[in-house]
N, C-alpha and C. Protein backbone atom coordinates (compact mmCIF):
# COMPACT_ATOMS: atom_id res chain seq x y z
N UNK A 1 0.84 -1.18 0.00
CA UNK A 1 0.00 0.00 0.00
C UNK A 1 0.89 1.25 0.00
N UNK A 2 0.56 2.21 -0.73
CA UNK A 2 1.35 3.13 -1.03
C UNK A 2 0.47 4.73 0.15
N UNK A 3 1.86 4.90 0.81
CA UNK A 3 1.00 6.54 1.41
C UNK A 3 0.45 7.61 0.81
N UNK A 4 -0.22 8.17 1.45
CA UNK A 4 -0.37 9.22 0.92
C UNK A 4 -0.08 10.48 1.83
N UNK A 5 0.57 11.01 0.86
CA UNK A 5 1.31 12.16 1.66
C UNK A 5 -0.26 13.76 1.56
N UNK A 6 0.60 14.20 2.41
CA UNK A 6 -0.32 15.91 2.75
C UNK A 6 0.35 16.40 1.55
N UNK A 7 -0.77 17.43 1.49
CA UNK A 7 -0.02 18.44 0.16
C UNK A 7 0.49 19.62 0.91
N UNK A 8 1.26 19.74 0.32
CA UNK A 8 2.81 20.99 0.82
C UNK A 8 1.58 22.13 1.06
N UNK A 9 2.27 22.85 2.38
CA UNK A 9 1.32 24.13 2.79
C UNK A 9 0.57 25.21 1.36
N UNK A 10 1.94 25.27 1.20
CA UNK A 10 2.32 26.14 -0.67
C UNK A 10 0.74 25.93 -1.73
N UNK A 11 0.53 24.47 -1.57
CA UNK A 11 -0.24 24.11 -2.59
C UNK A 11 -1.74 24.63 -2.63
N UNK A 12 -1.91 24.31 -0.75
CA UNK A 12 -3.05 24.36 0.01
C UNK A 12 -3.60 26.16 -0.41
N UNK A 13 -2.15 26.59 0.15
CA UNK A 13 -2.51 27.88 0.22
C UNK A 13 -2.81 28.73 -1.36
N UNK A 14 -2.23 27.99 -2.00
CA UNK A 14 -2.55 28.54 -3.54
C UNK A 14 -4.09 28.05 -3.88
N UNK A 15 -3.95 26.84 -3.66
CA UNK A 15 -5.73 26.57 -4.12
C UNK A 15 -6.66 26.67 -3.32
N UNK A 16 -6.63 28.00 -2.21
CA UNK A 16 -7.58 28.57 -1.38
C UNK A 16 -7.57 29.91 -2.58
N UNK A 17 -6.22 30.41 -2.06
CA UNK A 17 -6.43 31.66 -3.47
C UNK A 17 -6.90 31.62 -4.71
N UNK A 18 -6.78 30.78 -5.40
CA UNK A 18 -6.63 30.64 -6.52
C UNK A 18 -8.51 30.62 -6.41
N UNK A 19 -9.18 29.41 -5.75
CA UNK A 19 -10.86 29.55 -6.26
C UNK A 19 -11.09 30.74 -5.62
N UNK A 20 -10.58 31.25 -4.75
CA UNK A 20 -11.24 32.57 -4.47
C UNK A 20 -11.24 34.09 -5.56
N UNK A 21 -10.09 33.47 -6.00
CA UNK A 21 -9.62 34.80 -7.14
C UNK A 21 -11.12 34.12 -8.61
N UNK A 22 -10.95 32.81 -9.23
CA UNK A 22 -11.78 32.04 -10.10
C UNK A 22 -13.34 32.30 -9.48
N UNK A 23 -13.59 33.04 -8.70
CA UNK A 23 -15.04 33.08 -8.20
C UNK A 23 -15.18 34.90 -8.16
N UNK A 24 -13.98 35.67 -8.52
CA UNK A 24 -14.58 36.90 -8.41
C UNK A 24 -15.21 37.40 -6.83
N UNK A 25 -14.57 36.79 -5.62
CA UNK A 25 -15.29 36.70 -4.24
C UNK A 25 -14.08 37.67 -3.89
N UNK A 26 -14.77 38.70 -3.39
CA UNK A 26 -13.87 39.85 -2.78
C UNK A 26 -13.59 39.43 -1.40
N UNK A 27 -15.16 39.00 -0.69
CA UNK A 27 -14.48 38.61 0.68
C UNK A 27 -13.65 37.27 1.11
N UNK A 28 -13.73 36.51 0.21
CA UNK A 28 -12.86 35.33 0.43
C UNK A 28 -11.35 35.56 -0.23
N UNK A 29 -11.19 37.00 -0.88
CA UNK A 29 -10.13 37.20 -1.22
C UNK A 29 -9.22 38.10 0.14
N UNK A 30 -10.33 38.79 0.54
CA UNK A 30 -9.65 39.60 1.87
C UNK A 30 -9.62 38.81 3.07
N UNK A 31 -10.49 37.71 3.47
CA UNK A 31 -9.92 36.88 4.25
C UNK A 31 -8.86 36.22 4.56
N UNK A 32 -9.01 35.81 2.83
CA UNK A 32 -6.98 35.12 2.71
C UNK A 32 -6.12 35.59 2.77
N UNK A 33 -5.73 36.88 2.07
CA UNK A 33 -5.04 37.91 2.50
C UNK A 33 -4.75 38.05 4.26
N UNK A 34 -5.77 38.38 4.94
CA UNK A 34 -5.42 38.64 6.10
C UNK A 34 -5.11 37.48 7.06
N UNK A 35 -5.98 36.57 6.64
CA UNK A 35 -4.87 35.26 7.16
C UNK A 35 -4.14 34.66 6.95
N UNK A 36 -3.21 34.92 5.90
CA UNK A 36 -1.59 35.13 5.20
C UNK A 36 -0.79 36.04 5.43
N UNK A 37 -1.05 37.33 5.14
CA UNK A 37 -0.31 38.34 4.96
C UNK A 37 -0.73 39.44 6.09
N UNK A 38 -2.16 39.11 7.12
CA UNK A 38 -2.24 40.42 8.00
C UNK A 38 -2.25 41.48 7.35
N UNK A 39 -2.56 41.68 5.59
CA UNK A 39 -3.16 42.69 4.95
C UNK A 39 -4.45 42.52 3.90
N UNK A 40 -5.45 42.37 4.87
CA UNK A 40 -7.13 42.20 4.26
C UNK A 40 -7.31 42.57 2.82
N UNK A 41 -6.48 44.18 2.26
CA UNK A 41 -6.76 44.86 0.96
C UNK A 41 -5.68 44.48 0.20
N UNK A 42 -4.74 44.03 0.48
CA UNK A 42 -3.63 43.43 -0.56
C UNK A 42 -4.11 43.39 -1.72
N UNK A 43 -3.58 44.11 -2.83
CA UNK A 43 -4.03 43.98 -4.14
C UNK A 43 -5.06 43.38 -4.63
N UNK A 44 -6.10 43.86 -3.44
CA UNK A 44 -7.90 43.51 -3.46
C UNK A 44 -8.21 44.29 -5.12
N UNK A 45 -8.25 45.74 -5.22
CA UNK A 45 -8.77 46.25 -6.16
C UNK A 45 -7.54 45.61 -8.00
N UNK A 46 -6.61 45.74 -7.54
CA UNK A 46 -6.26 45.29 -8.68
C UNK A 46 -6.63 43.75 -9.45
N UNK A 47 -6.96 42.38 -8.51
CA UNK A 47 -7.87 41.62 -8.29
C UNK A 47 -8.57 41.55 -9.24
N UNK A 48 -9.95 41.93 -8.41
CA UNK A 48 -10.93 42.16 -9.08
C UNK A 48 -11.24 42.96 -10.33
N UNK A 49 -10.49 43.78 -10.99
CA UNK A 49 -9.80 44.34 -11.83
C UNK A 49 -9.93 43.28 -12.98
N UNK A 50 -8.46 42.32 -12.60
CA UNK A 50 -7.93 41.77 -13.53
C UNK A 50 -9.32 40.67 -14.04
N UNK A 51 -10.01 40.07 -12.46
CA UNK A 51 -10.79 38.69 -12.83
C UNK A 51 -12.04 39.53 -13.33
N UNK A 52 -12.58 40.92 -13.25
CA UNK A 52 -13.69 41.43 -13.62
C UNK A 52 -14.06 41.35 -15.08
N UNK A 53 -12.47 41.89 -15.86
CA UNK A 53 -12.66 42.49 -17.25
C UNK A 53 -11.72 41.19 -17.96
N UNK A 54 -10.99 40.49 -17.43
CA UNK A 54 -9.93 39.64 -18.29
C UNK A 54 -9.28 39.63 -18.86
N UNK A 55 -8.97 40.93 -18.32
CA UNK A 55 -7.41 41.88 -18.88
C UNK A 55 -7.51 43.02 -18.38
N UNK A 56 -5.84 43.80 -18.11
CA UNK A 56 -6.15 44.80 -18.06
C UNK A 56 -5.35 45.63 -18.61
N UNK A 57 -6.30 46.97 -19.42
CA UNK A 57 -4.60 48.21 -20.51
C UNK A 57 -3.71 48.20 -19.66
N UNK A 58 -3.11 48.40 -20.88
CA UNK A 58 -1.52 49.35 -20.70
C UNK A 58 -1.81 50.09 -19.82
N UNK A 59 -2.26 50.75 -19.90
CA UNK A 59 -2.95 52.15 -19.17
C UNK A 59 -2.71 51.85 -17.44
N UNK A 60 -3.82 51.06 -17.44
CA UNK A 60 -3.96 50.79 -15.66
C UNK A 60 -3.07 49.85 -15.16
N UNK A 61 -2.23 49.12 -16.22
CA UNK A 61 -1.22 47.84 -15.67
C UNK A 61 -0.25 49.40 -15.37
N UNK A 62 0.33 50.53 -16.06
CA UNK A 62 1.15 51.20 -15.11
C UNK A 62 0.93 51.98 -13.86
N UNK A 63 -0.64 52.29 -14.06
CA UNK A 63 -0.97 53.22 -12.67
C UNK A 63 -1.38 52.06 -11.70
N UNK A 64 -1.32 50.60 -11.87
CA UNK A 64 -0.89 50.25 -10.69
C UNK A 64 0.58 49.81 -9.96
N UNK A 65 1.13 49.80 -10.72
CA UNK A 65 2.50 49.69 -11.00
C UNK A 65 3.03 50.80 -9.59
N UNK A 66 2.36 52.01 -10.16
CA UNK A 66 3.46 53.13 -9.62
C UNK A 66 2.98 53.43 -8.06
């Protein structure tokens, strides 16, 4: 019988983000954030941004940039 191992924290923690970002869910995006990073708005608006429209200009990829 072969084990089965846990999946690496890394993985866990990406595929919490990841359906939360694939669902357009602001508050399951600021949850994770703050129970990762202790910053709730972490590139909340750029986010929803990117998953809203499915791209984003030139334009706003530098004014978030700066």
């Amino acid at each position: 019988m072969t084990p089965v191992l846990a999946k690496p924290l890394a993985v866990t923690a990406f595929d919490e983000w990841l359906d939360a970002f694939n669902r357009n869910d602001r508050a399951a995006l600021t949850e994770f954030n703050a129970r990762r990073f202790g910053e709730p708005e972490h590139n909340i608006e750029y986010l929803l941004r990117v998953t809203g429209s499915g791209s984003l200009s030139a334009y706003e990829v530098g004014a978030l940039q700066r």
